[in-house]
Each structure stands twice: as C-alpha cells, then as structure tokens.
C-alpha atoms as a PDB file:
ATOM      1  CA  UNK A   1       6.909 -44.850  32.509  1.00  0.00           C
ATOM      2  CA  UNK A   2       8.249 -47.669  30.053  1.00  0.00           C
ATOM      3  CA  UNK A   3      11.292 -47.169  28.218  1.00  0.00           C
ATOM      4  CA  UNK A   4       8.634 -46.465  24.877  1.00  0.00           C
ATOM      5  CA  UNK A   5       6.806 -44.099  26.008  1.00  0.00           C
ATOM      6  CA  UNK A   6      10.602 -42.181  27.556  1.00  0.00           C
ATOM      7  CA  UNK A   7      11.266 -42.639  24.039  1.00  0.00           C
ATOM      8  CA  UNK A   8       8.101 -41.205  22.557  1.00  0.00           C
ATOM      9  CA  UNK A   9       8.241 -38.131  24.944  1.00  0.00           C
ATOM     10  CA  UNK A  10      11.951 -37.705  24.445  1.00  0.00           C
ATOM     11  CA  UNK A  11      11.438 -37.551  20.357  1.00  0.00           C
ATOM     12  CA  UNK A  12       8.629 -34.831  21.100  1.00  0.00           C
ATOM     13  CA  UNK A  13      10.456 -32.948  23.102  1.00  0.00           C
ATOM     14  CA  UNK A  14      13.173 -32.575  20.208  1.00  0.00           C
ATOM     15  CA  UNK A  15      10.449 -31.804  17.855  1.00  0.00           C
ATOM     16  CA  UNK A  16       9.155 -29.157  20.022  1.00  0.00           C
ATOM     17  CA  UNK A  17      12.625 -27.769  20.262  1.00  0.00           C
ATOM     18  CA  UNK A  18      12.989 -27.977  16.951  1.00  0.00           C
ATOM     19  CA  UNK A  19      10.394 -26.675  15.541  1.00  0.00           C
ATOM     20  CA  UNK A  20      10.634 -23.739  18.398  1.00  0.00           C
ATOM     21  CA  UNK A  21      14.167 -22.963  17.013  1.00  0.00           C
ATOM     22  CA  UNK A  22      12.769 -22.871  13.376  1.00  0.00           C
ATOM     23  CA  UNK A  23       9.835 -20.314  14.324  1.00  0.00           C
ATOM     24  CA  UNK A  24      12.480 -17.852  16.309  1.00  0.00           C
ATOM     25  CA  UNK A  25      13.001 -15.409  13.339  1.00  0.00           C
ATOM     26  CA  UNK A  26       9.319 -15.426  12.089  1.00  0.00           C
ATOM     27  CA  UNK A  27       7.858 -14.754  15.894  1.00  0.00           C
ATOM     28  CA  UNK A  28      10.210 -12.302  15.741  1.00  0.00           C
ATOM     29  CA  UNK A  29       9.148 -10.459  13.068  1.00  0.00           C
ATOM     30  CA  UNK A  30       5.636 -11.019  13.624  1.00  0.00           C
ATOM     31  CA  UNK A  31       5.726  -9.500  17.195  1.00  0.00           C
ATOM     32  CA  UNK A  32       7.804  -6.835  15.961  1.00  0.00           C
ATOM     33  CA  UNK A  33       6.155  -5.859  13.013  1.00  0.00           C
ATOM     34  CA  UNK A  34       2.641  -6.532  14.985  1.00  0.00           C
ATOM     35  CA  UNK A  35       3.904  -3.942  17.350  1.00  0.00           C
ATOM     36  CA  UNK A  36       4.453  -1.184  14.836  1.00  0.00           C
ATOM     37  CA  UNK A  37       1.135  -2.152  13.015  1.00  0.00           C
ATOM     38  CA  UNK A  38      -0.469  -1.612  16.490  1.00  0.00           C
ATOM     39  CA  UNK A  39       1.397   1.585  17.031  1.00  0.00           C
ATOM     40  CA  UNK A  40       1.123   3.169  13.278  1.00  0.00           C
ATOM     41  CA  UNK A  41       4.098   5.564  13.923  1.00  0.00           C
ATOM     42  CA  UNK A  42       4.180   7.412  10.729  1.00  0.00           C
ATOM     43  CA  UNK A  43       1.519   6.326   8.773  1.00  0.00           C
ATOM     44  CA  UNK A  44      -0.207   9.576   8.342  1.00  0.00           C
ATOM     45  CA  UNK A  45       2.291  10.692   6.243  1.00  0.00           C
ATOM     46  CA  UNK A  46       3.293   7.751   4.712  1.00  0.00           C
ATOM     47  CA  UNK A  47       0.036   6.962   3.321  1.00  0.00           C
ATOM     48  CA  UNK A  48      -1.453  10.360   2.770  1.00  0.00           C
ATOM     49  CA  UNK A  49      -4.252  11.029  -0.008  1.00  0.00           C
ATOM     50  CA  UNK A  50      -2.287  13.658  -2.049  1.00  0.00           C
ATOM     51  CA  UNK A  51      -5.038  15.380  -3.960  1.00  0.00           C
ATOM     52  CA  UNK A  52      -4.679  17.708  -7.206  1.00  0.00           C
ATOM     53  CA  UNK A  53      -6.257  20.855  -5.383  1.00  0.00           C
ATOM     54  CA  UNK A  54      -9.186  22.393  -6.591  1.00  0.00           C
ATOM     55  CA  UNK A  55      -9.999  26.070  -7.450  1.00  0.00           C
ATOM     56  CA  UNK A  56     -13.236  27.625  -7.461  1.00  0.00           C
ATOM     57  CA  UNK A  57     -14.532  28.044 -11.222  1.00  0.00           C
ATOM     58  CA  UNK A  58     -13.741  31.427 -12.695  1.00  0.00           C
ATOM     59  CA  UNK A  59     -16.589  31.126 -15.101  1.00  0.00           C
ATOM     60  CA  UNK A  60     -19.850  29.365 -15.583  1.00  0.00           C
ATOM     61  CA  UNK A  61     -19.814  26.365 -17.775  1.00  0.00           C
ATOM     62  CA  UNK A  62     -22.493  24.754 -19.094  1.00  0.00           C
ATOM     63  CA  UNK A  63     -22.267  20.755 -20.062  1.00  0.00           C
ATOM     64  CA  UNK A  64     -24.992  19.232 -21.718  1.00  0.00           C
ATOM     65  CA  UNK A  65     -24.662  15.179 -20.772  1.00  0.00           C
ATOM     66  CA  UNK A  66     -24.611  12.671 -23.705  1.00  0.00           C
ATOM     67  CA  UNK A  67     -27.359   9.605 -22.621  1.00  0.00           C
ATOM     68  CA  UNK A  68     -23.974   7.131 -22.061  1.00  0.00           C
ATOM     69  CA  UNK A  69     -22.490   9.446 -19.446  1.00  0.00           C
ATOM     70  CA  UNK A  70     -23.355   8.110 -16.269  1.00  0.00           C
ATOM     71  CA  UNK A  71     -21.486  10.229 -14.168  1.00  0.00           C
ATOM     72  CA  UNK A  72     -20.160  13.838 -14.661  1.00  0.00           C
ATOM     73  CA  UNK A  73     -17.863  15.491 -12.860  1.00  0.00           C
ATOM     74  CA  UNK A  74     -16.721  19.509 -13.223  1.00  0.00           C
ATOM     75  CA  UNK A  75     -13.760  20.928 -11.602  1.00  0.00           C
ATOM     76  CA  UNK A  76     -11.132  23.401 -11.765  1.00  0.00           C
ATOM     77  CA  UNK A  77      -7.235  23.138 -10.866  1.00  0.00           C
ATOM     78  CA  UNK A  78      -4.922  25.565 -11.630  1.00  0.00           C
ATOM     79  CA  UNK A  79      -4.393  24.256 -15.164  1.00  0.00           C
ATOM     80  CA  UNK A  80      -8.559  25.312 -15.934  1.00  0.00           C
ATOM     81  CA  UNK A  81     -11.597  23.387 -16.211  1.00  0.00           C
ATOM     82  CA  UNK A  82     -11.576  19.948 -16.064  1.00  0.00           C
ATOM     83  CA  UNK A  83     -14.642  17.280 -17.342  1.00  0.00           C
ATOM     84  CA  UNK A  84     -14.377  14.212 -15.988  1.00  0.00           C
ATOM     85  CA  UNK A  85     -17.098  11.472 -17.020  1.00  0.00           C
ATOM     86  CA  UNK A  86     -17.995   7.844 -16.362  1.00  0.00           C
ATOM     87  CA  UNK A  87     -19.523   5.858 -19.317  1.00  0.00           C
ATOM     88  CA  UNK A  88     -19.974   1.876 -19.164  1.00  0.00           C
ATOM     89  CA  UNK A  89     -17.086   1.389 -16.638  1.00  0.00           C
ATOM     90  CA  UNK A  90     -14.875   3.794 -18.621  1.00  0.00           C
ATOM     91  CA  UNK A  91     -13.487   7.429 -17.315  1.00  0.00           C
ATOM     92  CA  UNK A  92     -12.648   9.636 -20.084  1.00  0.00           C
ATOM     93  CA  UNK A  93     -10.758  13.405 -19.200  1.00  0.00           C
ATOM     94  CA  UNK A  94     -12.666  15.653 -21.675  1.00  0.00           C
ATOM     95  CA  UNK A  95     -12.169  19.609 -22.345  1.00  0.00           C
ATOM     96  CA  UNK A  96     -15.943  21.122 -20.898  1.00  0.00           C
ATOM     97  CA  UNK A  97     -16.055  23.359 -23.960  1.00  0.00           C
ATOM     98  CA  UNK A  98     -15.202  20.898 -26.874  1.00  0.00           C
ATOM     99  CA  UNK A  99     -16.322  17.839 -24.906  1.00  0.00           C
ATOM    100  CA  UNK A 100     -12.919  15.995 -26.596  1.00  0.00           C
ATOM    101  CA  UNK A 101     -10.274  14.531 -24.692  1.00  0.00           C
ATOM    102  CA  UNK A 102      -8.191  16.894 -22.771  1.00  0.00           C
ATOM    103  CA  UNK A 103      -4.885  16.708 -23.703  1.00  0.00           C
ATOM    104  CA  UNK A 104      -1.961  15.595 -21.071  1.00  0.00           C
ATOM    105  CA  UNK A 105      -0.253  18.412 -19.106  1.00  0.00           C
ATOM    106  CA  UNK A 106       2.975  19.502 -20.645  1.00  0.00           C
ATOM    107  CA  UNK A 107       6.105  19.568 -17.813  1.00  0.00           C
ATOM    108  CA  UNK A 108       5.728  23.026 -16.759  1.00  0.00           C
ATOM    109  CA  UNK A 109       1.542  22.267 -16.317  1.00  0.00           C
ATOM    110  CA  UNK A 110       2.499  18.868 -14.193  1.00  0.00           C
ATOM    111  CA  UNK A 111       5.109  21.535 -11.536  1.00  0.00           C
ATOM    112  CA  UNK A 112       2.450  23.632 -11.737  1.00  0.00           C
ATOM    113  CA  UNK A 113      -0.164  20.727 -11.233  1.00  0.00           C
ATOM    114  CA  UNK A 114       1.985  19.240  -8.421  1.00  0.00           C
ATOM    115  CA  UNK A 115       3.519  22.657  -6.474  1.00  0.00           C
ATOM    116  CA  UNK A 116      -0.014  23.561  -5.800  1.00  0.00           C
ATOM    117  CA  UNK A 117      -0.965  20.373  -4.410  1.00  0.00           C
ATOM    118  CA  UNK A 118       2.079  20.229  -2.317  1.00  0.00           C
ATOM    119  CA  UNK A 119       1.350  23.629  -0.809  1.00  0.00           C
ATOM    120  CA  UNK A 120      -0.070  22.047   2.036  1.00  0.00           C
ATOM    121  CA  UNK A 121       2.618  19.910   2.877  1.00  0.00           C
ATOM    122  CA  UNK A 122       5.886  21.349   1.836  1.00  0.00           C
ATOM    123  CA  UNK A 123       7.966  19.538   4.242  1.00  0.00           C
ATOM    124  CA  UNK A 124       6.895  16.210   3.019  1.00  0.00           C
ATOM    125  CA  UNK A 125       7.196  16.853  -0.419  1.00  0.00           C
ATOM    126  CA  UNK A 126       9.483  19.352  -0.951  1.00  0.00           C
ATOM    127  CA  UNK A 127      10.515  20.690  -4.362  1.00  0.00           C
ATOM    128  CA  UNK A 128      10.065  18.956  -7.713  1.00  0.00           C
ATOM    129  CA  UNK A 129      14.016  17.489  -8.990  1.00  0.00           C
ATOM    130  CA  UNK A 130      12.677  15.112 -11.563  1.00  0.00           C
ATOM    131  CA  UNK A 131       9.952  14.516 -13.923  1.00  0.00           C
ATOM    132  CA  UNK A 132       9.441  11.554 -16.144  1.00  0.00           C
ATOM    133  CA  UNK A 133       5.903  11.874 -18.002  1.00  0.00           C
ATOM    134  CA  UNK A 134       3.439  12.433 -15.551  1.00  0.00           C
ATOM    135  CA  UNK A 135       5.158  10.832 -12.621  1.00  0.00           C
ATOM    136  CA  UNK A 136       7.835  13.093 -10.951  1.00  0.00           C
ATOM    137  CA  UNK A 137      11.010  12.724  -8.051  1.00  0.00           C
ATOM    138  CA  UNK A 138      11.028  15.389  -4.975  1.00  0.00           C
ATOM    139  CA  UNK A 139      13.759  16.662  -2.976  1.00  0.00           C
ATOM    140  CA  UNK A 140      12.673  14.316   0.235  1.00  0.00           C
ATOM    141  CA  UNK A 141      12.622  11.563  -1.757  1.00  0.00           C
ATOM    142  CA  UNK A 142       8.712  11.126  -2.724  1.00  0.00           C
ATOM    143  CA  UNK A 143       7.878   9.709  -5.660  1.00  0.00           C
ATOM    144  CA  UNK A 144       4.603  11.345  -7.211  1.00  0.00           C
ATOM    145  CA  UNK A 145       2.066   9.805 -10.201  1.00  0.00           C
ATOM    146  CA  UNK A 146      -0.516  11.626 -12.096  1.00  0.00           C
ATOM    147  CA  UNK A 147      -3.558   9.569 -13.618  1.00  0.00           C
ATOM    148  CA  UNK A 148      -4.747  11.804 -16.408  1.00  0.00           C
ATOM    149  CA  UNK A 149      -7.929  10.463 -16.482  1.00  0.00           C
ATOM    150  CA  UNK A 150      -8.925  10.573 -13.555  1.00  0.00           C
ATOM    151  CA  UNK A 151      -7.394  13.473 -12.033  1.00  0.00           C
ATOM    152  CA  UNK A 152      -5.866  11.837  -8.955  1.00  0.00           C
ATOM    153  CA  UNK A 153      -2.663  11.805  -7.636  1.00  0.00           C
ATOM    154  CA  UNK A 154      -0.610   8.929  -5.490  1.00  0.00           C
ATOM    155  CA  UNK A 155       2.430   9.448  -3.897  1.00  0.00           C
ATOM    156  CA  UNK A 156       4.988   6.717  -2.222  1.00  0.00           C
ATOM    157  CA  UNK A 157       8.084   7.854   0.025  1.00  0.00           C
ATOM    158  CA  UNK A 158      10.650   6.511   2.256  1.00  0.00           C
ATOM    159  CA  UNK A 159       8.283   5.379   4.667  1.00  0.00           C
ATOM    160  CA  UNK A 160       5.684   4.326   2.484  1.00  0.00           C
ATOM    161  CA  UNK A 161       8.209   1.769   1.118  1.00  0.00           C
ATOM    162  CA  UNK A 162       9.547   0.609   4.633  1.00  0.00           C
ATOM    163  CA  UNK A 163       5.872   0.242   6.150  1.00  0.00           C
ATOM    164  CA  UNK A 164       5.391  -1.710   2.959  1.00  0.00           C
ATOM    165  CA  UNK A 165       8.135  -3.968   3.419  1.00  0.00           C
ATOM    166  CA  UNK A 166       7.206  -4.665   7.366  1.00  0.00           C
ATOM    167  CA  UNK A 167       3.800  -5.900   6.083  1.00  0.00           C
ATOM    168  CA  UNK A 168       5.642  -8.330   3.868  1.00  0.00           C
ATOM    169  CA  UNK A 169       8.029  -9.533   6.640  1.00  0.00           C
ATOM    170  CA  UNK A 170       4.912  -9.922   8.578  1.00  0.00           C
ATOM    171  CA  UNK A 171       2.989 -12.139   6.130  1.00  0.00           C
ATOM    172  CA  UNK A 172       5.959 -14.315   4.956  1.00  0.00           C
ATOM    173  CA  UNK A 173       6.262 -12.694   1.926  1.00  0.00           C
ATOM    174  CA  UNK A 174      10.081 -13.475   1.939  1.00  0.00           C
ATOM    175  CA  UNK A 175      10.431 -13.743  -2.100  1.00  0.00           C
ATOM    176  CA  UNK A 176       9.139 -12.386  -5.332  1.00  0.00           C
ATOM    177  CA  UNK A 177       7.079 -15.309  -5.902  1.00  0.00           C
ATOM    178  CA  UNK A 178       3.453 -15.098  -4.833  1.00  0.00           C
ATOM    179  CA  UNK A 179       3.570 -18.862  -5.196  1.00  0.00           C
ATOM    180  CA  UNK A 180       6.268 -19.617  -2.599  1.00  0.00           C
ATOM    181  CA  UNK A 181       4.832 -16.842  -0.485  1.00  0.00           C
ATOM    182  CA  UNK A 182       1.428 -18.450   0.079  1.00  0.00           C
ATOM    183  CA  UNK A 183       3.540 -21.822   0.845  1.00  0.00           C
ATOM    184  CA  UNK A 184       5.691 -20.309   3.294  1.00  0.00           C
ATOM    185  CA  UNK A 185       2.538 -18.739   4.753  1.00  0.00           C
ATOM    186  CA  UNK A 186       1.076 -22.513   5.020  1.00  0.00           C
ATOM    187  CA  UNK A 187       4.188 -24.047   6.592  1.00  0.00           C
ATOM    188  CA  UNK A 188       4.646 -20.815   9.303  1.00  0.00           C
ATOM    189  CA  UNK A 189       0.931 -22.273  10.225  1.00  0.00           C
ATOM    190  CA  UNK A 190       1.196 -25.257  10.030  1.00  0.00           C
ATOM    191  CA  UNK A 191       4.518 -25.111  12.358  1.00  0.00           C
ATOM    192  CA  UNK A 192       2.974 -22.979  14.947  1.00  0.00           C
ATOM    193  CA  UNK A 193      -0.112 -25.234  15.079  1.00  0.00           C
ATOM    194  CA  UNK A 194       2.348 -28.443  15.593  1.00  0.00           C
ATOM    195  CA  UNK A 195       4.534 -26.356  18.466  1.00  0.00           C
ATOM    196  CA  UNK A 196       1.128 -25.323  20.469  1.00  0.00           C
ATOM    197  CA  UNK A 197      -0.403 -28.995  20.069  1.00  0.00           C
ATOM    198  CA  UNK A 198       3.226 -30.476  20.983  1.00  0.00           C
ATOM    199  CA  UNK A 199       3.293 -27.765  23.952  1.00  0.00           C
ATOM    200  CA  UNK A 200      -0.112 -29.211  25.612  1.00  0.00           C
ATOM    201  CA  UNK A 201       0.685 -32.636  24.552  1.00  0.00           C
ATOM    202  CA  UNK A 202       4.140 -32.312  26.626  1.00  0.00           C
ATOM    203  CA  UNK A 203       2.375 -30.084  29.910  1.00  0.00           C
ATOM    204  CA  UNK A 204      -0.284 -32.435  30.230  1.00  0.00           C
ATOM    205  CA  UNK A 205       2.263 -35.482  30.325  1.00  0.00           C
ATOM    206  CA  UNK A 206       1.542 -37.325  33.473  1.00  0.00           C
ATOM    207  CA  UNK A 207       4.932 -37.902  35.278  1.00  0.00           C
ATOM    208  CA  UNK A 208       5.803 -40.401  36.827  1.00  0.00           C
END
C-alpha cells in the first residue's frame, strides 16, 4: 500500500470515527425510543378516545332537515338532546326543538358533562379540580377539552405528554423550530448514510 493511499484510509478511518461519535446520542434515542414504540407500554390509556356518553332519548323528537344539511345527527347526554348537523363543510350544535344554536354548557353542565363520561374510567381521570371554559384539570393530572360543536371530547395526561415527547426525540425534533427540525432530520441521514458507505468502503479495503 503507498504511503497515499495509508493516508487516504487513515483520514477515513477518522471520519468514520467521527462521525460514529457524533451519531452516539441519536442511535441512542432512536433504538430506545424504537423499542418503546415497538412495545406501546401505556398507550391505551394514554391515547384513549374519551367520549361524552350517550343516553337513550327520553322522548321522541322529530327534526325536519333544511335542503343545506347534509348530515344530521340526534343524540342525548345527560345535559338533553343534542342536534348536531353538517352543512357545506361546517358543523353547527343546534337545540332539536328551536333548531338555533345550542348554547355552551354552564360549569356545573361541563362536571356534569365530564363525571359521566369519566364513569368508566375513574382511576384515570379522577375527580374534576379545575375548570377553565370548556376545558377542565383532574386530580391525576389529565387535562380534558370540550368542542361544543361537535360534541367530542380529547383528553392529554402524563403519559400522553411523555409518549409525545419520545416521538420527538425519535424524529430529531430537538427545538421549537419546524425549520431546524427538518434540517437536523436531513443531517442525522445524511450522517448515517456517510458512516454505512464509509463502513463498507473500510471492510472491503484490500490489505496488504
């Protein structure tokens, strides 16, 4: 081997090392965080459709559909009847018997609202501490939101947040710029592209 091409294989071997030491903490996270992503511990509960629960209607309603409505929807919580229609991409909350919009629940109609859809998992949700218009704190630390129109109900915890967080350590989403995040995405690529084609470049080095 000259002393060129000793030179040559001695600067990629420094790359290689160098560019190895530089991916350490992102193959780190990626296997780890691939691992729990594999696994899912948790992520029943963590991502659980919370659903405003629905009663059987105490009373027959009739609703005579305007010609925009192009879906209608009748149900019945414990706060009464509920109307909810589609029309051109919008989703309006309307009283059944008026046909105008329903008015938002009132604090003691959100509990109400919330305590029966928690009934079926108390120990995640535990009781209601705070409530801040239609989005509300619980005792274990869930945070709960109400969309009025549409009648459904999201809920992120503990775990929601920290499952959350693991997929942005995953992806290289290391700041609050999306910007910087898709570049550091390109570079963690574009590194462990350059350490596998420096790896096969090095094995299949004939030696002399």
């Amino acid at each position: 081997m000259t002393n060129k091409n000793k030179n040559i294989e001695m600067k990629s071997r420094k790359l290689h090392k160098l560019i190895g030491l530089t991916l350490v903490l992102p193959m780190l996270g990626w296997t780890l965080t691939g691992l729990v992503f594999f696994i899912k511990p948790g992520y029943q509960e963590a991502y659980e459709q919370l659903s405003v629960k629905r009663h059987p209607l105490s009373q027959v309603l009739t609703v005579a559909p305007k010609k925009n409505w192009q879906e209608v929807r009748l149900v019945n919580t414990i706060l009464g009847a509920h109307l909810l229609v589609k029309s051109s991409h919008k989703v309006e909350h309307l009283d059944p018997v008026s046909q105008l919009a329903k008015p938002a629940p009132t604090n003691l109609q959100f509990k109400a609202l919330l305590n029966d859809a928690f009934s079926d998992n108390k120990a995640r949700y535990g009781d209601i501490e705070h409530v801040n218009g239609l989005s509300a704190q619980t005792s274990t630390g869930v945070e709960v939101t109400l969309d009025w129109q549409t009648l459904k109900l999201s809920q992120t915890g503990q775990d929601t947040k920290l499952i959350n967080l693991l997929y942005q350590v995953h992806y290289l989403q290391w700041t609050p710029f999306k910007g910087i995040n898709q570049l550091l995405g390109v570079i963690g690529l574009l590194l462990l592209i350059s350490l596998t084609v420096l790896g096969v470049r090095l094995y299949m080095k004939p030696r002399s």
